[in-house]
N, C-alpha and C. Protein backbone atom coordinates (compact mmCIF):
# COMPACT_ATOMS: atom_id res chain seq x y z
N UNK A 1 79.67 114.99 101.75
CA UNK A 1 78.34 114.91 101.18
C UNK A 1 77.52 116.09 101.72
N UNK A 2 76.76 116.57 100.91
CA UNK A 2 76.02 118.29 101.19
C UNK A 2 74.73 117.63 102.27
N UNK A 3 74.62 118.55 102.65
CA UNK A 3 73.04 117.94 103.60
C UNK A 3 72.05 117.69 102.75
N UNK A 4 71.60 118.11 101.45
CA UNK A 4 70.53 118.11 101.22
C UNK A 4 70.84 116.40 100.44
N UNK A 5 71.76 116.26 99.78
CA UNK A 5 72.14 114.60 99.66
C UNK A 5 71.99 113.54 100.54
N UNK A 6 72.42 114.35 101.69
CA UNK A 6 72.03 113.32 102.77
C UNK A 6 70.50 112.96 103.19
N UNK A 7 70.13 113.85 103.21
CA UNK A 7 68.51 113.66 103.51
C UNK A 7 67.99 113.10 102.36
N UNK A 8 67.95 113.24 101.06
CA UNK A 8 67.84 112.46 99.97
C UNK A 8 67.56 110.63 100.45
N UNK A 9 68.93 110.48 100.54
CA UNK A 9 69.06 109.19 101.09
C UNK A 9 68.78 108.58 101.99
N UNK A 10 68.90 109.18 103.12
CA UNK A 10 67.96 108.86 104.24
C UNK A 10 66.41 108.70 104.06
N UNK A 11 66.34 109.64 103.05
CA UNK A 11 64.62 109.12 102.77
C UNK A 11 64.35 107.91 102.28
N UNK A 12 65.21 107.76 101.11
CA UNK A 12 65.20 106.64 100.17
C UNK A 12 65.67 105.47 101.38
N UNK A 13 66.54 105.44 102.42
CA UNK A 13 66.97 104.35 103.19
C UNK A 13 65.80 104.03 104.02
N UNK A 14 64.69 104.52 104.71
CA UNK A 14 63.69 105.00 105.00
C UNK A 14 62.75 104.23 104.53
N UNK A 15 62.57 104.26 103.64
CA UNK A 15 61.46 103.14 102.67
C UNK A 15 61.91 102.20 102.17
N UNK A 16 63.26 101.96 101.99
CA UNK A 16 63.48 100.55 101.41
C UNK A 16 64.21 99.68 102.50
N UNK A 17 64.36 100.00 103.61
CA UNK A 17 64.46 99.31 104.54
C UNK A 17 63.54 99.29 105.80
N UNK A 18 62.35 100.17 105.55
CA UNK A 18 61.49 100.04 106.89
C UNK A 18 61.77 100.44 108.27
N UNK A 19 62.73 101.54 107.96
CA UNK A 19 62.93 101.99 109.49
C UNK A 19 62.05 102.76 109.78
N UNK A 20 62.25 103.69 110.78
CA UNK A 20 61.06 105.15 111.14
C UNK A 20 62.17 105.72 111.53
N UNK A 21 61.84 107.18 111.57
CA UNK A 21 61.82 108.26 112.55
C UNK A 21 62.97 107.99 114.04
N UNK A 22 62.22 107.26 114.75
CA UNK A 22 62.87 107.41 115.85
C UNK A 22 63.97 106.29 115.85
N UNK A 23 63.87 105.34 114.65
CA UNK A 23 65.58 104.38 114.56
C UNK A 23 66.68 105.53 114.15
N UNK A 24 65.90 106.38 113.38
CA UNK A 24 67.21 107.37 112.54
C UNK A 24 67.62 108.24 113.93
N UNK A 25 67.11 108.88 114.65
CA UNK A 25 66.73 109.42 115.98
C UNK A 25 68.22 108.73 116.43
N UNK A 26 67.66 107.13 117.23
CA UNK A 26 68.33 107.20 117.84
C UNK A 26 69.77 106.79 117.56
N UNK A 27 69.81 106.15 116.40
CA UNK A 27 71.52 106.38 115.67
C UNK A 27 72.21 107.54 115.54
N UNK A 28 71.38 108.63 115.13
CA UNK A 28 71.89 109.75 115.30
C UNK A 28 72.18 110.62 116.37
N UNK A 29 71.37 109.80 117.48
CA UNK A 29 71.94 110.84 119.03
C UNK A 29 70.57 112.08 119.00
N UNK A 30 69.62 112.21 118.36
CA UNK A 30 68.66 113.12 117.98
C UNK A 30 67.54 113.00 119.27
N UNK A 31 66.92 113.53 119.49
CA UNK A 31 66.21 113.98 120.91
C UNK A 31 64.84 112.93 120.87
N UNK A 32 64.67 113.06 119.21
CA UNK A 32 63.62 112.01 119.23
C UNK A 32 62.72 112.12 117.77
N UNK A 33 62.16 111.43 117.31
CA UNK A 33 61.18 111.19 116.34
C UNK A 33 60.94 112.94 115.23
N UNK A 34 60.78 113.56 115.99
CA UNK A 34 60.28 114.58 115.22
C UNK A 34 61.42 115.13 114.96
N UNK A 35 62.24 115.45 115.83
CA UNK A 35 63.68 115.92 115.40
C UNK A 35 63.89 116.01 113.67
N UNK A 36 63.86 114.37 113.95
CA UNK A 36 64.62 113.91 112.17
C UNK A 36 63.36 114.09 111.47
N UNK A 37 61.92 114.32 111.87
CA UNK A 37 61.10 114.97 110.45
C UNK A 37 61.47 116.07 110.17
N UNK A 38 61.65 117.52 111.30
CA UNK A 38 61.93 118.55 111.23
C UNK A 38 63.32 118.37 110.24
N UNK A 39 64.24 117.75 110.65
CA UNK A 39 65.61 117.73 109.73
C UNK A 39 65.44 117.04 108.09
N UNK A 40 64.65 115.95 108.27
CA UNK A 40 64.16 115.50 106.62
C UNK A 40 63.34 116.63 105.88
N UNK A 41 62.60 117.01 106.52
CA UNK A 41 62.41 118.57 105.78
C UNK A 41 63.51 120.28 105.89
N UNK A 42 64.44 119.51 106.11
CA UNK A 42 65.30 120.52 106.08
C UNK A 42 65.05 121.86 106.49
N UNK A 43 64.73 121.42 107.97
CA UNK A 43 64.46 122.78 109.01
C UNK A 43 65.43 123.21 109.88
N UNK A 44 66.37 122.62 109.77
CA UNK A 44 67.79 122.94 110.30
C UNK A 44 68.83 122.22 109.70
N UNK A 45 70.32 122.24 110.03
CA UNK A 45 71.32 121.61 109.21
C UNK A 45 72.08 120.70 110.51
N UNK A 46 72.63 119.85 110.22
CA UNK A 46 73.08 118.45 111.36
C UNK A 46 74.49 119.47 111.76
N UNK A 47 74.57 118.80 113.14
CA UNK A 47 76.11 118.96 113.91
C UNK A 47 77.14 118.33 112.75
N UNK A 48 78.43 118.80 112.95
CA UNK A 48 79.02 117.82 112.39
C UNK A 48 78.85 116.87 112.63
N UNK A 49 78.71 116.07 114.47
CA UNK A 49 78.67 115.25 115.01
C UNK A 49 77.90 114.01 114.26
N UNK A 50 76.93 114.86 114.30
CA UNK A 50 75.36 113.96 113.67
C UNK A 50 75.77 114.03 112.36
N UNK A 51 76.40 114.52 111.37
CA UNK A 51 76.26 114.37 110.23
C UNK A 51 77.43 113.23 109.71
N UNK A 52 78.53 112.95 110.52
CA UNK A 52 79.28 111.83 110.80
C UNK A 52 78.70 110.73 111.15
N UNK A 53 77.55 110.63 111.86
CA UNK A 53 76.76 109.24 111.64
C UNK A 53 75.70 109.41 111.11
N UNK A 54 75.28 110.42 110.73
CA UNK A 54 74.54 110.12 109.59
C UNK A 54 75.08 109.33 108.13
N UNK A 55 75.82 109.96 108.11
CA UNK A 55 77.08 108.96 106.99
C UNK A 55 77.37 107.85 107.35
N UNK A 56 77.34 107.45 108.69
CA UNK A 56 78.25 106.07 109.05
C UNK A 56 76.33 105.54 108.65
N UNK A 57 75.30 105.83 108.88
CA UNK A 57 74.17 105.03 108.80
C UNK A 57 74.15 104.44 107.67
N UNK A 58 74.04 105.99 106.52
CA UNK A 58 74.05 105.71 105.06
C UNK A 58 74.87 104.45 104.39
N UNK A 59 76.24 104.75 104.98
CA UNK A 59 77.21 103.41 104.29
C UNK A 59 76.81 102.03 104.91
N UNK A 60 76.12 101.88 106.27
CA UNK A 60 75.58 100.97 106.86
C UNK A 60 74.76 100.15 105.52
N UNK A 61 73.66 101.07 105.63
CA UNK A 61 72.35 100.75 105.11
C UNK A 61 71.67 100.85 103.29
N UNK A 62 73.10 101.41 103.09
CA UNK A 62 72.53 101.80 101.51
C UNK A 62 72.72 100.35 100.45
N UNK A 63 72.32 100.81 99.69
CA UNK A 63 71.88 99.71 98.73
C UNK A 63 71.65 100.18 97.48
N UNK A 64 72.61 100.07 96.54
CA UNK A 64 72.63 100.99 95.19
C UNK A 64 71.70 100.24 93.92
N UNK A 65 70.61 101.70 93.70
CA UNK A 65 69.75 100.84 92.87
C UNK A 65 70.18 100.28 91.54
C-alpha cells in the first residue's frame, strides 16, 4: 500500500473510530502526537518499520464503507 493510501485511511480510521494523534503515535512507535500530524500531512514518509504497523493498525481498525 503507497503512503499516501495509507494516510488516507488513517484519517478516515481517525474519525470513525475516535482515536487521536497520540493512540496512532503510540501503536506506531512514533515519538509522539505531532509526529503523526507532521506524517498525516505528509511531511515525511514512514520506516518500513512503522509502515508495517501502520498496516497491522489499518487491518485492526478498518471498517469498509
Amino acid at each position: 500500500m503507497e503512503q499516501e493510501e495509507i494516510i488516507k485511511k488513517l484519517k478516515i480510521i481517525k474519525v470513525l473510530n475516535d482515536i487521536d494523534n497520540q493512540y496512532i503515535a503510540d501503536y506506531l512507535g512514533m515519538k509522539n502526537a505531532r509526529s503523526v500530524a507532521n506524517f498525516l500531512h505528509n511531511d515525511y514518509r514512514l520506516s518500513e518499520e512503522k509502515k508495517e504497523r501502520a498496516l497491522e493498525l489499518i487491518s485492526d481498525l478498518w471498517i469498509e464503507p
